[in-house]
N, C-alpha and C. Protein backbone atom coordinates (compact mmCIF):
# COMPACT_ATOMS: atom_id res chain seq x y z
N UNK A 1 -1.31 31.88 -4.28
CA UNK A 1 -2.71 31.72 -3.96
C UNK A 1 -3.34 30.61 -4.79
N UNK A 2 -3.22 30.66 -6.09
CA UNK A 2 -3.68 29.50 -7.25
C UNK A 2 -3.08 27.98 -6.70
N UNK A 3 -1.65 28.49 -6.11
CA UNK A 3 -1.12 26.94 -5.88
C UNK A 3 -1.90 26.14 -4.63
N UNK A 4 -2.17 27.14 -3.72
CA UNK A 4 -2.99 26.80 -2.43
C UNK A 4 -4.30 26.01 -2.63
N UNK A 5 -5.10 26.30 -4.00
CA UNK A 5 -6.30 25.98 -4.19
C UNK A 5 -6.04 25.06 -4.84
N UNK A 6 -5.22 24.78 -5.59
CA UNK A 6 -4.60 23.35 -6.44
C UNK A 6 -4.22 22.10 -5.36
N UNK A 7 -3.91 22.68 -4.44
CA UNK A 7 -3.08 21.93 -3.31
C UNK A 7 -4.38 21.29 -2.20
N UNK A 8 -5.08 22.70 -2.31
CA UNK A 8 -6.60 21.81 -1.23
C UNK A 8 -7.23 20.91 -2.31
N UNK A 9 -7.61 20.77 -3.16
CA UNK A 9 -8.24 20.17 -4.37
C UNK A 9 -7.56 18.85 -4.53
N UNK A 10 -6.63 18.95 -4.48
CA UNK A 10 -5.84 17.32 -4.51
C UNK A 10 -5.91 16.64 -3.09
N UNK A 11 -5.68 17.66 -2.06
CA UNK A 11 -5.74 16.93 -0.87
C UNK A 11 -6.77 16.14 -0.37
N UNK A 12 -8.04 16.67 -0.76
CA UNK A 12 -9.66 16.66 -0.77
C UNK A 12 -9.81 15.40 -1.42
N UNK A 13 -9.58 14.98 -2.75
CA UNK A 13 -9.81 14.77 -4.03
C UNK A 13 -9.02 12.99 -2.80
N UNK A 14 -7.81 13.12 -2.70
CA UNK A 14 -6.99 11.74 -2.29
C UNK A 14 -6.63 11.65 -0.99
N UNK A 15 -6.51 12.27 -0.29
CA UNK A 15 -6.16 11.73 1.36
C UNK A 15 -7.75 11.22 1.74
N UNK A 16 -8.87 11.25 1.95
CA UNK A 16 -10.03 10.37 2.83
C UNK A 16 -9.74 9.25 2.31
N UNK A 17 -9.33 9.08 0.76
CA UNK A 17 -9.26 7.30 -0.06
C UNK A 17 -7.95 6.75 0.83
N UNK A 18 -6.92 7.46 0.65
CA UNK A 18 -5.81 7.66 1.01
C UNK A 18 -5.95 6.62 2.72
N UNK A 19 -6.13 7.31 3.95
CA UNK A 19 -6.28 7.17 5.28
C UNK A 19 -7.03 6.22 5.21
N UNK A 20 -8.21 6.07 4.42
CA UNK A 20 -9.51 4.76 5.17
C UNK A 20 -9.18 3.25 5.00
N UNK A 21 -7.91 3.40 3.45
CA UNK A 21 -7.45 2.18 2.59
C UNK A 21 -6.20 2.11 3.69
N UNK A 22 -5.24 3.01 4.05
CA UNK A 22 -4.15 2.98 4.87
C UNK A 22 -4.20 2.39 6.26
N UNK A 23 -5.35 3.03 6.96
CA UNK A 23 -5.62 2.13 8.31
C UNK A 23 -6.17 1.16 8.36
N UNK A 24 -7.07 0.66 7.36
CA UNK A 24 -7.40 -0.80 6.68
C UNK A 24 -6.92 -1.96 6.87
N UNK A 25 -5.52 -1.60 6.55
CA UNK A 25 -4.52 -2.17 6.26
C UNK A 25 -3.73 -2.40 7.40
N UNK A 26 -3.21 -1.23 8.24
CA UNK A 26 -2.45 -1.19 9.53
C UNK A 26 -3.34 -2.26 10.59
N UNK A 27 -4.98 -2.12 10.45
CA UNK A 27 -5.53 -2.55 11.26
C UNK A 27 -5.21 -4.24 11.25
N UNK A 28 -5.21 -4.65 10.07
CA UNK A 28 -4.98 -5.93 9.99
C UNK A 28 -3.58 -6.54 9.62
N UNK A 29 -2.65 -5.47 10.25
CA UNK A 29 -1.04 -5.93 10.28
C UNK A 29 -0.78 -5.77 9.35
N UNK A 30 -1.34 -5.62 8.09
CA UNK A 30 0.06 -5.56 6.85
C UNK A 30 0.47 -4.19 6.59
N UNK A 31 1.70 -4.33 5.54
CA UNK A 31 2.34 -3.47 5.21
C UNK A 31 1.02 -2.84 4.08
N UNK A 32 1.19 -1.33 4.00
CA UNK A 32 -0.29 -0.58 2.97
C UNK A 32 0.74 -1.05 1.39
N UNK A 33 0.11 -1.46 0.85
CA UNK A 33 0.70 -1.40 -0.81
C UNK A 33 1.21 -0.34 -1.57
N UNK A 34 2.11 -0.54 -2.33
CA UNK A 34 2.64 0.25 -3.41
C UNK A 34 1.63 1.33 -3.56
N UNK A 35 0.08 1.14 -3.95
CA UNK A 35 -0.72 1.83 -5.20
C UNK A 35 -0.97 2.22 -3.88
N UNK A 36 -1.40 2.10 -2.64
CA UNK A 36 -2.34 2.87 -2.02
C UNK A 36 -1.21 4.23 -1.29
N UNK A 37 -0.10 3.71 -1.38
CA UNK A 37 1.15 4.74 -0.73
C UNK A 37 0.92 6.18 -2.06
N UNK A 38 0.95 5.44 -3.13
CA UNK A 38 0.88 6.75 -4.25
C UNK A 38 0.05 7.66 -4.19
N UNK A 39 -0.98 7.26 -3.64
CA UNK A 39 -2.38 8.27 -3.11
C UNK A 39 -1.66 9.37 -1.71
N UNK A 40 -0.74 8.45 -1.14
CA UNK A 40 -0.74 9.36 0.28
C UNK A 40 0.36 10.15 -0.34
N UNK A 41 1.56 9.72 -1.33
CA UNK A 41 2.21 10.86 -1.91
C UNK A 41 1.09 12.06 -2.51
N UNK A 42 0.65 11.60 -3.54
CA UNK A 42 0.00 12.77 -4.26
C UNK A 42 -0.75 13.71 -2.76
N UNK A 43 -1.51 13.07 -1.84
CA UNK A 43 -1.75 13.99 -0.90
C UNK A 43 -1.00 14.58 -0.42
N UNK A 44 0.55 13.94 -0.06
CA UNK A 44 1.32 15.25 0.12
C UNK A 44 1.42 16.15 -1.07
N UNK A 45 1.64 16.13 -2.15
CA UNK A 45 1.44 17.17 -2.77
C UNK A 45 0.85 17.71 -2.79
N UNK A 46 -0.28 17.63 -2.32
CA UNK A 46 -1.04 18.72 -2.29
C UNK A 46 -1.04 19.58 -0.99
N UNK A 47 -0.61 19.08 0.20
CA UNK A 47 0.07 19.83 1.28
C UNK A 47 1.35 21.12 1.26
N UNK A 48 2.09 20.22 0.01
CA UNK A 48 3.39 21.59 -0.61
C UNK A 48 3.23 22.52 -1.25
N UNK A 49 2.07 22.22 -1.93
CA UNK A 49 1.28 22.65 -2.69
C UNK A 49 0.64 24.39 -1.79
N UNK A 50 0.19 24.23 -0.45
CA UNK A 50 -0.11 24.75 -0.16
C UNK A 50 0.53 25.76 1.03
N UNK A 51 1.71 25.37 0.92
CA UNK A 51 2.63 26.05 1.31
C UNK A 51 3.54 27.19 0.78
N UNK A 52 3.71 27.85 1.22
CA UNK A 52 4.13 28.98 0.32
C UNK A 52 6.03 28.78 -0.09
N UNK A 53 5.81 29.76 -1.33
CA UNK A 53 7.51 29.46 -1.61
C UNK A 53 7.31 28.49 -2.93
N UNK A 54 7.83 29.54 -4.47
CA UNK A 54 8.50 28.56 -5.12
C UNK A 54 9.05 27.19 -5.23
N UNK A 55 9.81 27.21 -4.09
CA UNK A 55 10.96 26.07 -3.96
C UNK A 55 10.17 24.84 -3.91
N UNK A 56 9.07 25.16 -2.92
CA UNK A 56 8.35 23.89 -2.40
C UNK A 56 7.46 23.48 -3.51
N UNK A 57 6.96 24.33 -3.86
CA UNK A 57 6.09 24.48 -4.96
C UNK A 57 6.54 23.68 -6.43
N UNK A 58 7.70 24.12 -7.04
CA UNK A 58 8.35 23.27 -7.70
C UNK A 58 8.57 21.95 -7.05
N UNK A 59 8.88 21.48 -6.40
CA UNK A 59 9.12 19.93 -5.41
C UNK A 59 8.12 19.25 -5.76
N UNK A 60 6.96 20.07 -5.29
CA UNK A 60 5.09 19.36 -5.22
C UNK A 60 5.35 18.99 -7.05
N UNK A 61 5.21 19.75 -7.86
CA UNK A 61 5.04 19.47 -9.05
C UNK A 61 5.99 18.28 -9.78
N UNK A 62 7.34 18.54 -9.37
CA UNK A 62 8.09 17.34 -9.71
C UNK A 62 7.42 15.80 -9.04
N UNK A 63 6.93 15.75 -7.70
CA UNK A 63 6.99 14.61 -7.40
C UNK A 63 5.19 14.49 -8.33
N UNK A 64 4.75 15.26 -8.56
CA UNK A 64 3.54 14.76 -9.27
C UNK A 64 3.61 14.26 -10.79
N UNK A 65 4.90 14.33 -11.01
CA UNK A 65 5.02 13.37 -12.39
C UNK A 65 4.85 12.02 -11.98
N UNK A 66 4.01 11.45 -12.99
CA UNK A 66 3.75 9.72 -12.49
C UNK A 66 5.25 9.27 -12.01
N UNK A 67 6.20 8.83 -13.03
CA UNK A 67 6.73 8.00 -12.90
C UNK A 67 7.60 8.58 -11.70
N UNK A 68 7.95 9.74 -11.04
CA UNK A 68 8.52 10.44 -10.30
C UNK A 68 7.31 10.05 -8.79
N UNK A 69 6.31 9.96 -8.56
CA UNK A 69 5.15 9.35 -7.95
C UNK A 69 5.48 7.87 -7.45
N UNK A 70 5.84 7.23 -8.64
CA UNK A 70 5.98 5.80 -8.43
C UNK A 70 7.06 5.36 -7.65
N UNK A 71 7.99 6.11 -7.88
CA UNK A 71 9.43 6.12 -7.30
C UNK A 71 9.56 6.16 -5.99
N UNK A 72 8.47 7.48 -5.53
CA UNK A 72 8.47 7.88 -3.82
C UNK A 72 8.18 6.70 -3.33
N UNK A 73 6.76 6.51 -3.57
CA UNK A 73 6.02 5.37 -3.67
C UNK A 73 6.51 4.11 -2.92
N UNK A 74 7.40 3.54 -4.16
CA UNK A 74 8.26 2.55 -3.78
C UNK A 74 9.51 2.81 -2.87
N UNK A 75 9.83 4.02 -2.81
CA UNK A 75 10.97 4.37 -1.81
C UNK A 75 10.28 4.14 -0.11
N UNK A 76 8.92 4.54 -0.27
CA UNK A 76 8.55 4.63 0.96
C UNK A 76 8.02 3.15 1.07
N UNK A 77 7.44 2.47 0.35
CA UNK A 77 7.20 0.63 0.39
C UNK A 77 8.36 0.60 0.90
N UNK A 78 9.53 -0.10 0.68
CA UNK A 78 10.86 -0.22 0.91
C UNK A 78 11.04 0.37 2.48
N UNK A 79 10.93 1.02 2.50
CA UNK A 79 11.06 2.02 4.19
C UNK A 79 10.61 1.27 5.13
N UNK A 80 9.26 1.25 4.43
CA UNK A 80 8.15 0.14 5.61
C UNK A 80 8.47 -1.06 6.00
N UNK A 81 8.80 -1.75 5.00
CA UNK A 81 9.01 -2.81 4.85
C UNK A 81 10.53 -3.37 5.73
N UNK A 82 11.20 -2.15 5.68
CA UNK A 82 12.61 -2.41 6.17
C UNK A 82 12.19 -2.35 8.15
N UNK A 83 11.77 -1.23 8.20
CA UNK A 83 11.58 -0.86 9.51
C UNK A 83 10.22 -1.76 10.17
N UNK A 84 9.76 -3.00 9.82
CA UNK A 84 8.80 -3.90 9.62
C UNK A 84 9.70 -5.17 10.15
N UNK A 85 10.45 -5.21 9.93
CA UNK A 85 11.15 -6.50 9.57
C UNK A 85 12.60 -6.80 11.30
């Protein structure tokens, strides 16, 4: 239940910055940047967040370590960029 309210609170808090900076971007063809992808991670965390189950729950928290953040981040830059090209 605590994790659920942790999980709406982040979602709240970074997905509207998240989506308005993301389609921004789509709108005018480019690929969304590194920093603005880290926002749409942390919003997923807060989606796992609100899902039930340990398992997931631990996941959400690991990927909310920065440098573990940065990583997705750039895994998913890289993605875009590949399937872009």
């Amino acid at each position: 239940m605590s994790t659920s309210i942790v999980g709406v609170v982040i979602l709240a808090r970074n997905a509207n910055y998240f989506f308005s900076q993301a389609s921004e971007k789509i709108r005018q063809s480019e690929v969304v940047p590194a920093e603005i992808l880290e926002r749409g991670v942390i919003s997923a965390v807060g989606i796992f967040l609100m899902l039930p189950g340990p398992v997931v729950n631990l996941l959400a928290l690991c990927i909310l370590y920065p440098p573990v953040t940065r990583l997705v981040s750039l895994l998913v830059y890289k993605y875009l960029q590949r399937t872009r090209a």
